[in-house]
Protein backbone atom coordinates (compact mmCIF):
# COMPACT_ATOMS: atom_id res chain seq x y z
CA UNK A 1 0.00 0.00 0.00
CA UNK A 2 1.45 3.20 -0.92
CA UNK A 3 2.39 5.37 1.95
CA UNK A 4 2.84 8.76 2.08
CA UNK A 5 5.84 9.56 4.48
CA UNK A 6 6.65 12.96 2.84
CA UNK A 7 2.96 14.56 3.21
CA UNK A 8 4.19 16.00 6.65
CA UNK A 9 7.53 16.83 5.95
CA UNK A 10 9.20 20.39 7.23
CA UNK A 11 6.88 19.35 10.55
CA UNK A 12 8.87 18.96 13.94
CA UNK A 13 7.20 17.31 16.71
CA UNK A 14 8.33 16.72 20.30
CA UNK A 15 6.89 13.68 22.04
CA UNK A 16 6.86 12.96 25.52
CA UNK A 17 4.81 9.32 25.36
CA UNK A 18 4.32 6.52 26.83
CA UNK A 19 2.23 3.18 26.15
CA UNK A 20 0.01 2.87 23.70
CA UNK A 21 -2.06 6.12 22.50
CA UNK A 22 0.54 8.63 23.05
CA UNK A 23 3.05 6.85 20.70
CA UNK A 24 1.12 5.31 18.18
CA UNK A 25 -0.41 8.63 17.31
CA UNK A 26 3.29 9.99 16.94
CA UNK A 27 4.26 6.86 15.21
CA UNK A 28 0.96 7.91 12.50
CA UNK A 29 2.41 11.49 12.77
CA UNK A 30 5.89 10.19 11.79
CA UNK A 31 4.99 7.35 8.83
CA UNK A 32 3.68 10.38 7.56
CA UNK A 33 6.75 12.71 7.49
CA UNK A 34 6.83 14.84 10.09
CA UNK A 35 10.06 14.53 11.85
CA UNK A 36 8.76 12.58 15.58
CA UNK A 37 11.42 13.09 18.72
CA UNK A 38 10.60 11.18 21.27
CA UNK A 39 12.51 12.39 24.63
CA UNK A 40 13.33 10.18 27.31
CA UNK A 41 15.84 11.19 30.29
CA UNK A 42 16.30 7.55 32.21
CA UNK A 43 18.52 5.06 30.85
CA UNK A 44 15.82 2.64 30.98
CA UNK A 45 13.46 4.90 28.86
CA UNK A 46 10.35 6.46 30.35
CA UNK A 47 7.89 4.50 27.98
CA UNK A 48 6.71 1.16 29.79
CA UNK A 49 6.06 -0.41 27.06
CA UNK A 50 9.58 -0.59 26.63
CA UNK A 51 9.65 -3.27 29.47
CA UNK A 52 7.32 -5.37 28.52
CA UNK A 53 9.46 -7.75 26.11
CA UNK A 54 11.71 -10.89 27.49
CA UNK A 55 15.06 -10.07 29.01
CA UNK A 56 16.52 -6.96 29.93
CA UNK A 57 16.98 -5.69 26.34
CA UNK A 58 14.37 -2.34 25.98
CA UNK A 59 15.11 -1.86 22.78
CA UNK A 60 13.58 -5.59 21.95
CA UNK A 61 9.92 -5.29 23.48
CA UNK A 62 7.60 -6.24 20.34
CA UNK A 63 4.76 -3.42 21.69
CA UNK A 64 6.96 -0.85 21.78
CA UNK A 65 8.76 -1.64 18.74
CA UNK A 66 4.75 -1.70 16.98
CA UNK A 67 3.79 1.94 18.43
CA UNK A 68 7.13 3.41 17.75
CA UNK A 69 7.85 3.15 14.49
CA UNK A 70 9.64 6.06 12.26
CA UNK A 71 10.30 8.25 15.06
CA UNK A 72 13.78 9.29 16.04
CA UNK A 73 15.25 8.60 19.73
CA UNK A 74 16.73 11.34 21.92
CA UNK A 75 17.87 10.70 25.26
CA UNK A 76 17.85 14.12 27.96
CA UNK A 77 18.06 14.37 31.28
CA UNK A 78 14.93 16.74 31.71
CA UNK A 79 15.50 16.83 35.95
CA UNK A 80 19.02 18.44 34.93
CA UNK A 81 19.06 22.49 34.45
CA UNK A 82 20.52 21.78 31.39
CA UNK A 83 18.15 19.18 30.25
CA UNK A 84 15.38 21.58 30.75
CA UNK A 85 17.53 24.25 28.66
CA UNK A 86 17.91 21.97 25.73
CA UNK A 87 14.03 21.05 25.50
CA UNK A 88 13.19 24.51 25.28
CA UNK A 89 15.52 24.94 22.52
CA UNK A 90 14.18 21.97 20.86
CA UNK A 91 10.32 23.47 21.72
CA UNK A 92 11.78 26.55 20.34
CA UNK A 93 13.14 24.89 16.62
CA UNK A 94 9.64 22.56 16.44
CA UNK A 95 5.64 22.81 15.64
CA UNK A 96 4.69 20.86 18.18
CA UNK A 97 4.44 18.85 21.66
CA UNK A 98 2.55 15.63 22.24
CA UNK A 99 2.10 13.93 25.15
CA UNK A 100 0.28 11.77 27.23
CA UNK A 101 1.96 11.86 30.41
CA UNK A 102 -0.52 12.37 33.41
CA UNK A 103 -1.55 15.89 33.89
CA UNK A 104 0.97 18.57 35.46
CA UNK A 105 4.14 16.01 34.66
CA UNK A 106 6.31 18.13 32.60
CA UNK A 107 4.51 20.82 34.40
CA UNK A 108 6.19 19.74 37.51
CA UNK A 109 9.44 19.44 35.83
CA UNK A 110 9.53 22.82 34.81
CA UNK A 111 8.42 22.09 30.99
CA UNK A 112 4.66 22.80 31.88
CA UNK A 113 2.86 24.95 28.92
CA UNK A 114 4.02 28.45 29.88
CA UNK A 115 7.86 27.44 29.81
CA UNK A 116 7.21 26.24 26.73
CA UNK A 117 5.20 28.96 25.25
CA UNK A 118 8.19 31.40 26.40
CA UNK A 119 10.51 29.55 24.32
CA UNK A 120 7.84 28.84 21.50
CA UNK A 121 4.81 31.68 21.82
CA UNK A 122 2.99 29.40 18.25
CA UNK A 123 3.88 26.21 19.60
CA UNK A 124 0.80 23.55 19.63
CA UNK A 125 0.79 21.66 22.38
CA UNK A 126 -1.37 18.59 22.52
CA UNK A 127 -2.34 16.32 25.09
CA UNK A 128 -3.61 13.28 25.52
CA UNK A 129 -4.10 12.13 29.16
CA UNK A 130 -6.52 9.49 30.01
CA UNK A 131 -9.36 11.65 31.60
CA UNK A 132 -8.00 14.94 30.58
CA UNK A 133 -6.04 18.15 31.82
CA UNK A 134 -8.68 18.97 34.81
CA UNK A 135 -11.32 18.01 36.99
CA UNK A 136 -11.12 15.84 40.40
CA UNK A 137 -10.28 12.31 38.76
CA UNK A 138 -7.40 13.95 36.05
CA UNK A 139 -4.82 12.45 38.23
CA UNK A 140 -5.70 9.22 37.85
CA UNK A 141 -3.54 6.72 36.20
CA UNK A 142 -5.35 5.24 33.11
CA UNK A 143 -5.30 2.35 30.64
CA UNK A 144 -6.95 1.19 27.59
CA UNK A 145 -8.65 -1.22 29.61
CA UNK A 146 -10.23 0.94 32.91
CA UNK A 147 -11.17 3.62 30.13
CA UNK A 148 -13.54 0.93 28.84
CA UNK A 149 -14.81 0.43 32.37
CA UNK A 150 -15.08 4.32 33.07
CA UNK A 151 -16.99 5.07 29.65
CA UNK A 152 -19.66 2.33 29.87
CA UNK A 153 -18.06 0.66 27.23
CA UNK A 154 -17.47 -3.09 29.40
CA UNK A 155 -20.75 -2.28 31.15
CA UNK A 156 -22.86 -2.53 27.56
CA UNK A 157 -20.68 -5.03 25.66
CA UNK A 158 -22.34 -8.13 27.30
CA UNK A 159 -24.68 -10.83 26.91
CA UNK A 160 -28.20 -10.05 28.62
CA UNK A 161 -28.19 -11.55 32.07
CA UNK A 162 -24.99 -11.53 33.17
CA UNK A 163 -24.36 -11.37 36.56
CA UNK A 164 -21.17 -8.66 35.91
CA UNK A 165 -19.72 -6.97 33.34
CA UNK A 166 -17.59 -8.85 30.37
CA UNK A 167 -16.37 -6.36 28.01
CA UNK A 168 -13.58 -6.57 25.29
CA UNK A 169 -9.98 -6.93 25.10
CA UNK A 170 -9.61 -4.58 22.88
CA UNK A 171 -7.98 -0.89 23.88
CA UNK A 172 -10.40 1.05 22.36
CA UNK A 173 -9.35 4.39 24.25
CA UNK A 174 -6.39 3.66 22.69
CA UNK A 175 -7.46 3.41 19.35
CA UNK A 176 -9.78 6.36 19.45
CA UNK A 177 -7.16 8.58 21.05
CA UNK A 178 -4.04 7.84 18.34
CA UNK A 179 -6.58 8.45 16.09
CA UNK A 180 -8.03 11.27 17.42
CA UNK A 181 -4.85 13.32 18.26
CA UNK A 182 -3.11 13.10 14.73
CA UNK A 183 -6.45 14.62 13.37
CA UNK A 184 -6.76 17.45 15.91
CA UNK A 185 -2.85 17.99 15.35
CA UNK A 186 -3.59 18.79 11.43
CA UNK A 187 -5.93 21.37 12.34
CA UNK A 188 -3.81 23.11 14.62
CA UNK A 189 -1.42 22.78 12.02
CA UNK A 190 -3.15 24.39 9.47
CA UNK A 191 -4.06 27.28 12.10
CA UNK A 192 -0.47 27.76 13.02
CA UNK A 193 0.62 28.09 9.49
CA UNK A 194 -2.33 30.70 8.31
CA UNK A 195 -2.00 32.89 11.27
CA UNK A 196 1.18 32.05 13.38
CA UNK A 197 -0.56 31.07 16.34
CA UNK A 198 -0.68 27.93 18.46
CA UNK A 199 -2.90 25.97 20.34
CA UNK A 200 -3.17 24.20 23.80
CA UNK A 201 -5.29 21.22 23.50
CA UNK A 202 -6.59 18.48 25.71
CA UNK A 203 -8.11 15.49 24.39
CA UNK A 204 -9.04 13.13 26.78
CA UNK A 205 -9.28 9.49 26.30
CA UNK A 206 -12.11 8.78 28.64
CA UNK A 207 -14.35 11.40 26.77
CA UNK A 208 -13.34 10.60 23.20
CA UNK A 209 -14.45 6.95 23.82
CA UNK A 210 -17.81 7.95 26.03
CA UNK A 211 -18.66 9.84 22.76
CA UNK A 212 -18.81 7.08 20.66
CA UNK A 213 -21.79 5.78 23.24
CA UNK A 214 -23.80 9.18 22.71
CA UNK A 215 -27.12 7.70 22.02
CA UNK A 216 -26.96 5.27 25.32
CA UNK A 217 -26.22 8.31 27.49
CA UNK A 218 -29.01 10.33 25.52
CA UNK A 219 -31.33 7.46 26.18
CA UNK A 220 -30.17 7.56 30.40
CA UNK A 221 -30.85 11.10 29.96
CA UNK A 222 -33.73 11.63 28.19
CA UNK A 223 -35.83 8.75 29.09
CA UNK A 224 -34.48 7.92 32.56
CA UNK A 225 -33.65 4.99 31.41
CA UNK A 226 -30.25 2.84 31.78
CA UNK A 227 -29.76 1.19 28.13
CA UNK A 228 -28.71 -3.00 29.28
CA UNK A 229 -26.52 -4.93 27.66
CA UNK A 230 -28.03 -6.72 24.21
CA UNK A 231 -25.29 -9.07 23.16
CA UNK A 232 -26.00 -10.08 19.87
CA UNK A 233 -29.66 -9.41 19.81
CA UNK A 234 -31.41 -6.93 17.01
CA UNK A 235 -34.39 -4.95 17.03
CA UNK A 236 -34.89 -6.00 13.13
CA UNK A 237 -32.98 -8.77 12.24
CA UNK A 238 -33.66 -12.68 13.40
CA UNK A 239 -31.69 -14.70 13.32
CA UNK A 240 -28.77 -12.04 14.24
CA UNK A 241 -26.36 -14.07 15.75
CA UNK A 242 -22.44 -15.94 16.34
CA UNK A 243 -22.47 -19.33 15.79
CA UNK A 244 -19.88 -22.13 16.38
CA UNK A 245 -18.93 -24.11 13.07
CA UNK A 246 -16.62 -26.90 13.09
CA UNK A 247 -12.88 -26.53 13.54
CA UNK A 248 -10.99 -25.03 16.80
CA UNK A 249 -12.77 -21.82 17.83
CA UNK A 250 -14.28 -21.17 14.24
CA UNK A 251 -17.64 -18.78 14.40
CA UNK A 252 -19.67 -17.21 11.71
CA UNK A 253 -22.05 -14.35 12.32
CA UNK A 254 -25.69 -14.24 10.39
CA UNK A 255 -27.80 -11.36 9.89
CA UNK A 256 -31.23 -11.90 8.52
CA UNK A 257 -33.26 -8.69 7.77
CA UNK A 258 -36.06 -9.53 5.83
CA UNK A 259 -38.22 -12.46 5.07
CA UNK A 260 -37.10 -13.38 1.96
CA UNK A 261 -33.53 -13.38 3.37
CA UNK A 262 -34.70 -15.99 5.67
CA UNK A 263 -36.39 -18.13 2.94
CA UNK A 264 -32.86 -18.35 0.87
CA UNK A 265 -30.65 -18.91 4.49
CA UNK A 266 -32.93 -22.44 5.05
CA UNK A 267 -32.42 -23.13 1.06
CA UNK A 268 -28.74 -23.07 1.98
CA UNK A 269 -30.26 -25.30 4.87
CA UNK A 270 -31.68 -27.90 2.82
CA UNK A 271 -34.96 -27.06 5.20
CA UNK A 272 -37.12 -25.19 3.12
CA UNK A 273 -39.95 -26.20 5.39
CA UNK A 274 -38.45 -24.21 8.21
CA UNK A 275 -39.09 -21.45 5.90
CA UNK A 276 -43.34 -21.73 6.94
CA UNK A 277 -42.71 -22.92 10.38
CA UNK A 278 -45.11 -20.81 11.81
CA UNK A 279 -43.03 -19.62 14.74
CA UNK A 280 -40.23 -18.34 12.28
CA UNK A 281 -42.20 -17.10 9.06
CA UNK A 282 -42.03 -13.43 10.15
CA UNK A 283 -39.54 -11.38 11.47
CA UNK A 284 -41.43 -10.44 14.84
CA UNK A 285 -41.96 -14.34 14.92
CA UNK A 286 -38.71 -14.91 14.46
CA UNK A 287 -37.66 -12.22 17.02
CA UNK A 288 -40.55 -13.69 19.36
CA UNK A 289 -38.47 -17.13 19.25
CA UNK A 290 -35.58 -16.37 19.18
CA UNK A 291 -34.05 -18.30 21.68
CA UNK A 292 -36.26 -21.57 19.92
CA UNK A 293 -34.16 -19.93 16.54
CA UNK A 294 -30.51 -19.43 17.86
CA UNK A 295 -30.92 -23.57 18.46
CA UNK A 296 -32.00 -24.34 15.24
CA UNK A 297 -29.00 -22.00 13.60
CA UNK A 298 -25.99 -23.38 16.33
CA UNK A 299 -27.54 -27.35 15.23
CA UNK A 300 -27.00 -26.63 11.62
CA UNK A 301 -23.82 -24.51 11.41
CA UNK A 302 -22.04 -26.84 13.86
CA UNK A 303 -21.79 -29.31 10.97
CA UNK A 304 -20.39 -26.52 8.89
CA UNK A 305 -17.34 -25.11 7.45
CA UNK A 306 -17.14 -21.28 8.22
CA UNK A 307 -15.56 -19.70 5.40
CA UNK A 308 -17.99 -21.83 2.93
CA UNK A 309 -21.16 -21.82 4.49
CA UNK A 310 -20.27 -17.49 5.01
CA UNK A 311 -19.21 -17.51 1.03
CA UNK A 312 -22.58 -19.47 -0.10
CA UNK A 313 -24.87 -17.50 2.31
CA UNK A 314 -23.23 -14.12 1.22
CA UNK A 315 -24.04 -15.43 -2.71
CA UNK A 316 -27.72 -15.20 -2.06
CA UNK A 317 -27.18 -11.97 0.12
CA UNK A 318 -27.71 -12.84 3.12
CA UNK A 319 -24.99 -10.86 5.69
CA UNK A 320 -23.11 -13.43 7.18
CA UNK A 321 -18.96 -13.63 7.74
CA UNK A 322 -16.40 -15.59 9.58
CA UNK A 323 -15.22 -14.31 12.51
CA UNK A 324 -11.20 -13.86 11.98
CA UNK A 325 -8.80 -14.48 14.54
CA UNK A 326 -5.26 -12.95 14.38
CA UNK A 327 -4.07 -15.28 11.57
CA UNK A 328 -7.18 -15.25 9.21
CA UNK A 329 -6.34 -11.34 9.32
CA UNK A 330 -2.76 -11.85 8.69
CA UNK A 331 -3.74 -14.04 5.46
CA UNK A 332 -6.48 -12.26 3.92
CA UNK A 333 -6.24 -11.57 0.38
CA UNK A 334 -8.18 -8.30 0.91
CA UNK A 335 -5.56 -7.05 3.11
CA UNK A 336 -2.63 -8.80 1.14
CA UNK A 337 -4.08 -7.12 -2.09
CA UNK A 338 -3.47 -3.41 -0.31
CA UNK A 339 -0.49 -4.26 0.52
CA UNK A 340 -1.55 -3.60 4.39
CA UNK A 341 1.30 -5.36 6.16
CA UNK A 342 5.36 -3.35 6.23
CA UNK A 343 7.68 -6.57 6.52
CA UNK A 344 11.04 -5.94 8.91
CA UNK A 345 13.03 -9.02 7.65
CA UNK A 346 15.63 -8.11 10.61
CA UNK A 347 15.03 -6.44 14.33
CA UNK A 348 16.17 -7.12 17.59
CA UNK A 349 12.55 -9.41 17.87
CA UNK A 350 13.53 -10.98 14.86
CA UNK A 351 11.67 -10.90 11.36
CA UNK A 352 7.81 -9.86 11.94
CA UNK A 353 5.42 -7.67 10.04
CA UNK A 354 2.70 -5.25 11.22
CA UNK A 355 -0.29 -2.96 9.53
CA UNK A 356 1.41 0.12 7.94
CA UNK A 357 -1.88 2.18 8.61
CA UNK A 358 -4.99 1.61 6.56
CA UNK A 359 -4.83 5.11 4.56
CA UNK A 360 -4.26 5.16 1.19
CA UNK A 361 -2.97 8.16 -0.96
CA UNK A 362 -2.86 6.65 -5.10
CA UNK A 363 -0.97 9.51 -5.92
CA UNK A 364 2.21 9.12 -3.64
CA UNK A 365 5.32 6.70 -4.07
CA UNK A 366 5.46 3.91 -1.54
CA UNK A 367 7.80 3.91 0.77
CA UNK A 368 8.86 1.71 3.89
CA UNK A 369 8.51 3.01 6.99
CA UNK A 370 11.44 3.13 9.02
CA UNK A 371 12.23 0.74 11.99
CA UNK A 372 12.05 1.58 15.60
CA UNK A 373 15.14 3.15 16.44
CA UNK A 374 17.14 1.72 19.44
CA UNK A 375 17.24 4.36 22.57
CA UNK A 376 19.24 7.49 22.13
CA UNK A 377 19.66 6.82 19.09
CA UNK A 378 19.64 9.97 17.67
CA UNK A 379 20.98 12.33 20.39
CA UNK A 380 24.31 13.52 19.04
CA UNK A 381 22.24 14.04 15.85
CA UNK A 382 19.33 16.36 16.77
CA UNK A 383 22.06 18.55 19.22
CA UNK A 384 24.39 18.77 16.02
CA UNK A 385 21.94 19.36 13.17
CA UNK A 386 19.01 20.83 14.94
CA UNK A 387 20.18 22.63 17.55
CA UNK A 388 23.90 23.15 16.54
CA UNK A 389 26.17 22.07 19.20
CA UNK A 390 29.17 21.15 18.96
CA UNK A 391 30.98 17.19 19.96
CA UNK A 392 32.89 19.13 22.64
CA UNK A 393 29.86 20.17 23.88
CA UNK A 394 28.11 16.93 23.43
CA UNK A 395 30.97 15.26 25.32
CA UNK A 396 31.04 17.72 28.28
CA UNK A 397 27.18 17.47 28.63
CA UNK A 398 27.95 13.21 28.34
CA UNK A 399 30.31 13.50 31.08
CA UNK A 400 27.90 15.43 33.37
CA UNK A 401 24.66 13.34 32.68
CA UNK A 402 23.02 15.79 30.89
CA UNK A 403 22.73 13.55 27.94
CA UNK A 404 21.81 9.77 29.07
């Protein structure tokens, strides 16, 4: 798939991340050719995701090798006088700052928004802290996972019934927030360069994903009413379901909208009878029994084969699809045809590939994007050719732990 890495170019971010959102939106901000520093000032690295590989190696942790990508490494004491100094040069020579530190961190270390506005006065500065910049629970520490729990998100992703909430594995905070802060960034962006001016913004995770949920909290709000969890039920399709088919773990999902869908789903049954059982004939019938339904469907399709019984029930249009696990995705010719994987035949995890983005520009040269750099790796770089020191500076400022 093509990808664009000079769309951004002549852009200079700072970014002070960590995890998951934070980084992956720089990562985004970087494949597409702005010029991503990431500071870090312990010789561990500040990013825990750093940690989370085997060994002591953190420049081999698979996670933050994923969200990392194409961004150069600079390592700075910021607790050092002179580590403060040299990121409000850098502030002063860039567009931007990202970060999703908890609230008042660089504040505390004497890089809070007014330092940096001294040294920058059209810097943008965006953040992206779990529950945002203010407010009596902005201190607390957040994760893809308690996001979900604090939006309503595992709450309403449940089966009926339940005696406590189930939710999802997925990060969707996450998601929403590396996708959300690369957007917001282009608009400040575009501000700064038409009239010069910055922009101090604060995107919180917790309220990016609880938007996503608007018409449950309208519902709460309007109606007095606290929405339950559905599972897989509709209000207009029966059967609307995940079934088992043979194999390990194999599932398909059916959709039936309409009574003549259901008529062609039990020709692919070989029960056209079924089709005038009396309980199923309508779709309020249908709905009405479903439970007596959801039998019939998880008796038939456990003698199936998922991808064919999907492929011959999608022929006669009714919605139905497999349900892909991690290597159906990795081997799907619609994703293979895009060219949606970046292969790294060599890194210090050994040869693995990962999605390059999902964005696709037909009028821009592909290009790989570059491999996580190892820590530091660019330090003696970014003080010679951005902010023009000298090695006999970069030696003394070695010596004295100003540069990890």
């Amino acid at each position: 798939m093509p990808t664009p890495n000079r769309i951004l170019e002549g852009v200079r971010i700072v970014s002070f991340t960590t995890g998951y959102a934070g980084p992956y939106a720089a990562r985004l901000l970087a494949q597409y050719g702005a010029e991503v520093i990431k500071v870090e000032s312990h010789p561990g690295g500040l990013d825990t995701f750093r940690h989370y590989g085997q060994g002591n190696n953190v420049n081999a942790a698979p996670r933050f090798i994923e969200c990392n990508l194409a961004i150069r490494s600079m390592t700075v004491n910021i607790k050092h006088d002179d580590g403060k100094r040299i990121i409000k040069e850098l502030a002063a020579k860039s567009n931007a700052v990202l970060v999703n530190f908890r609230p008042q961190v660089l504040g505390r270390l004497g890089l809070g928004d007014d330092e940096l506005r001294k040294a920058n006065p059209s810097i943008i500065i965006l953040k992206l802290p779990g529950l945002g910049e203010t407010g009596p629970k902005n201190w607390y520490g957040t994760w893809g996972f308690n996001l979900n729990a604090f939006s309503g998100m595992t709450y309403l992703w449940n089966h009926p019934g339940q005696d406590r909430p189930v939710g999802s594995q997925g990060v969707y905070p996450d998601h929403l927030g590396f996708i959300s802060g690369p957007t917001i960034m282009m608009a400040a962006l575009l501000r700064q360069r038409l009239t010069g001016k910055g922009s101090i913004i604060d995107v919180s995770q917790g309220e990016v994903t609880a938007y996503t949920l608007g018409v449950s909290y309208l519902e709460s709000a309007i109606n007095g009413v606290d929405p339950e969890p559905r599972g897989n039920q509709s209000l207009t399709a029966a059967p609307h379901g995940c079934y088992r088919c043979q194999g390990d773990e194999r599932w398909c999902v059916v959709s039936v909208t309409s009574d003549e869908e259901w008529r062609r789903l039990c020709g692919v049954m070989g029960n056209e009878a079924l089709a005038h059982d009396p309980r199923f004939a309508t779709c309020i019938e249908r709905r009405r029994n479903s439970q007596e339904l959801d039998a019939v469907m998880s008796e038939w399709l456990a003698t199936q084969t998922v991808e064919d019984v999907a492929h011959r029930l999608q022929a006669l249009g009714v919605a139905a699809g497999v349900v892909q696990n991690g290597t159906d995705l990795c081997q799907d010719p619609q994703l293979r045809h895009r060219d949606y994987f970046q292969n790294y035949d060599a890194s210090p995890i050994g040869p693995f590939e990962v999605p390059r983005g999902g964005i696709l520009f037909k009028d821009q040269p592909e290009e790989d994007i570059p491999l996580t750099p190892d820590l530091g790796a660019h330090t003696e770089q970014i003080m010679r050719d951005v902010l023009g020191y000298d090695d006999d500076a970069i030696a003394k400022w070695k010596g004295e732990g100003v540069l990890v």
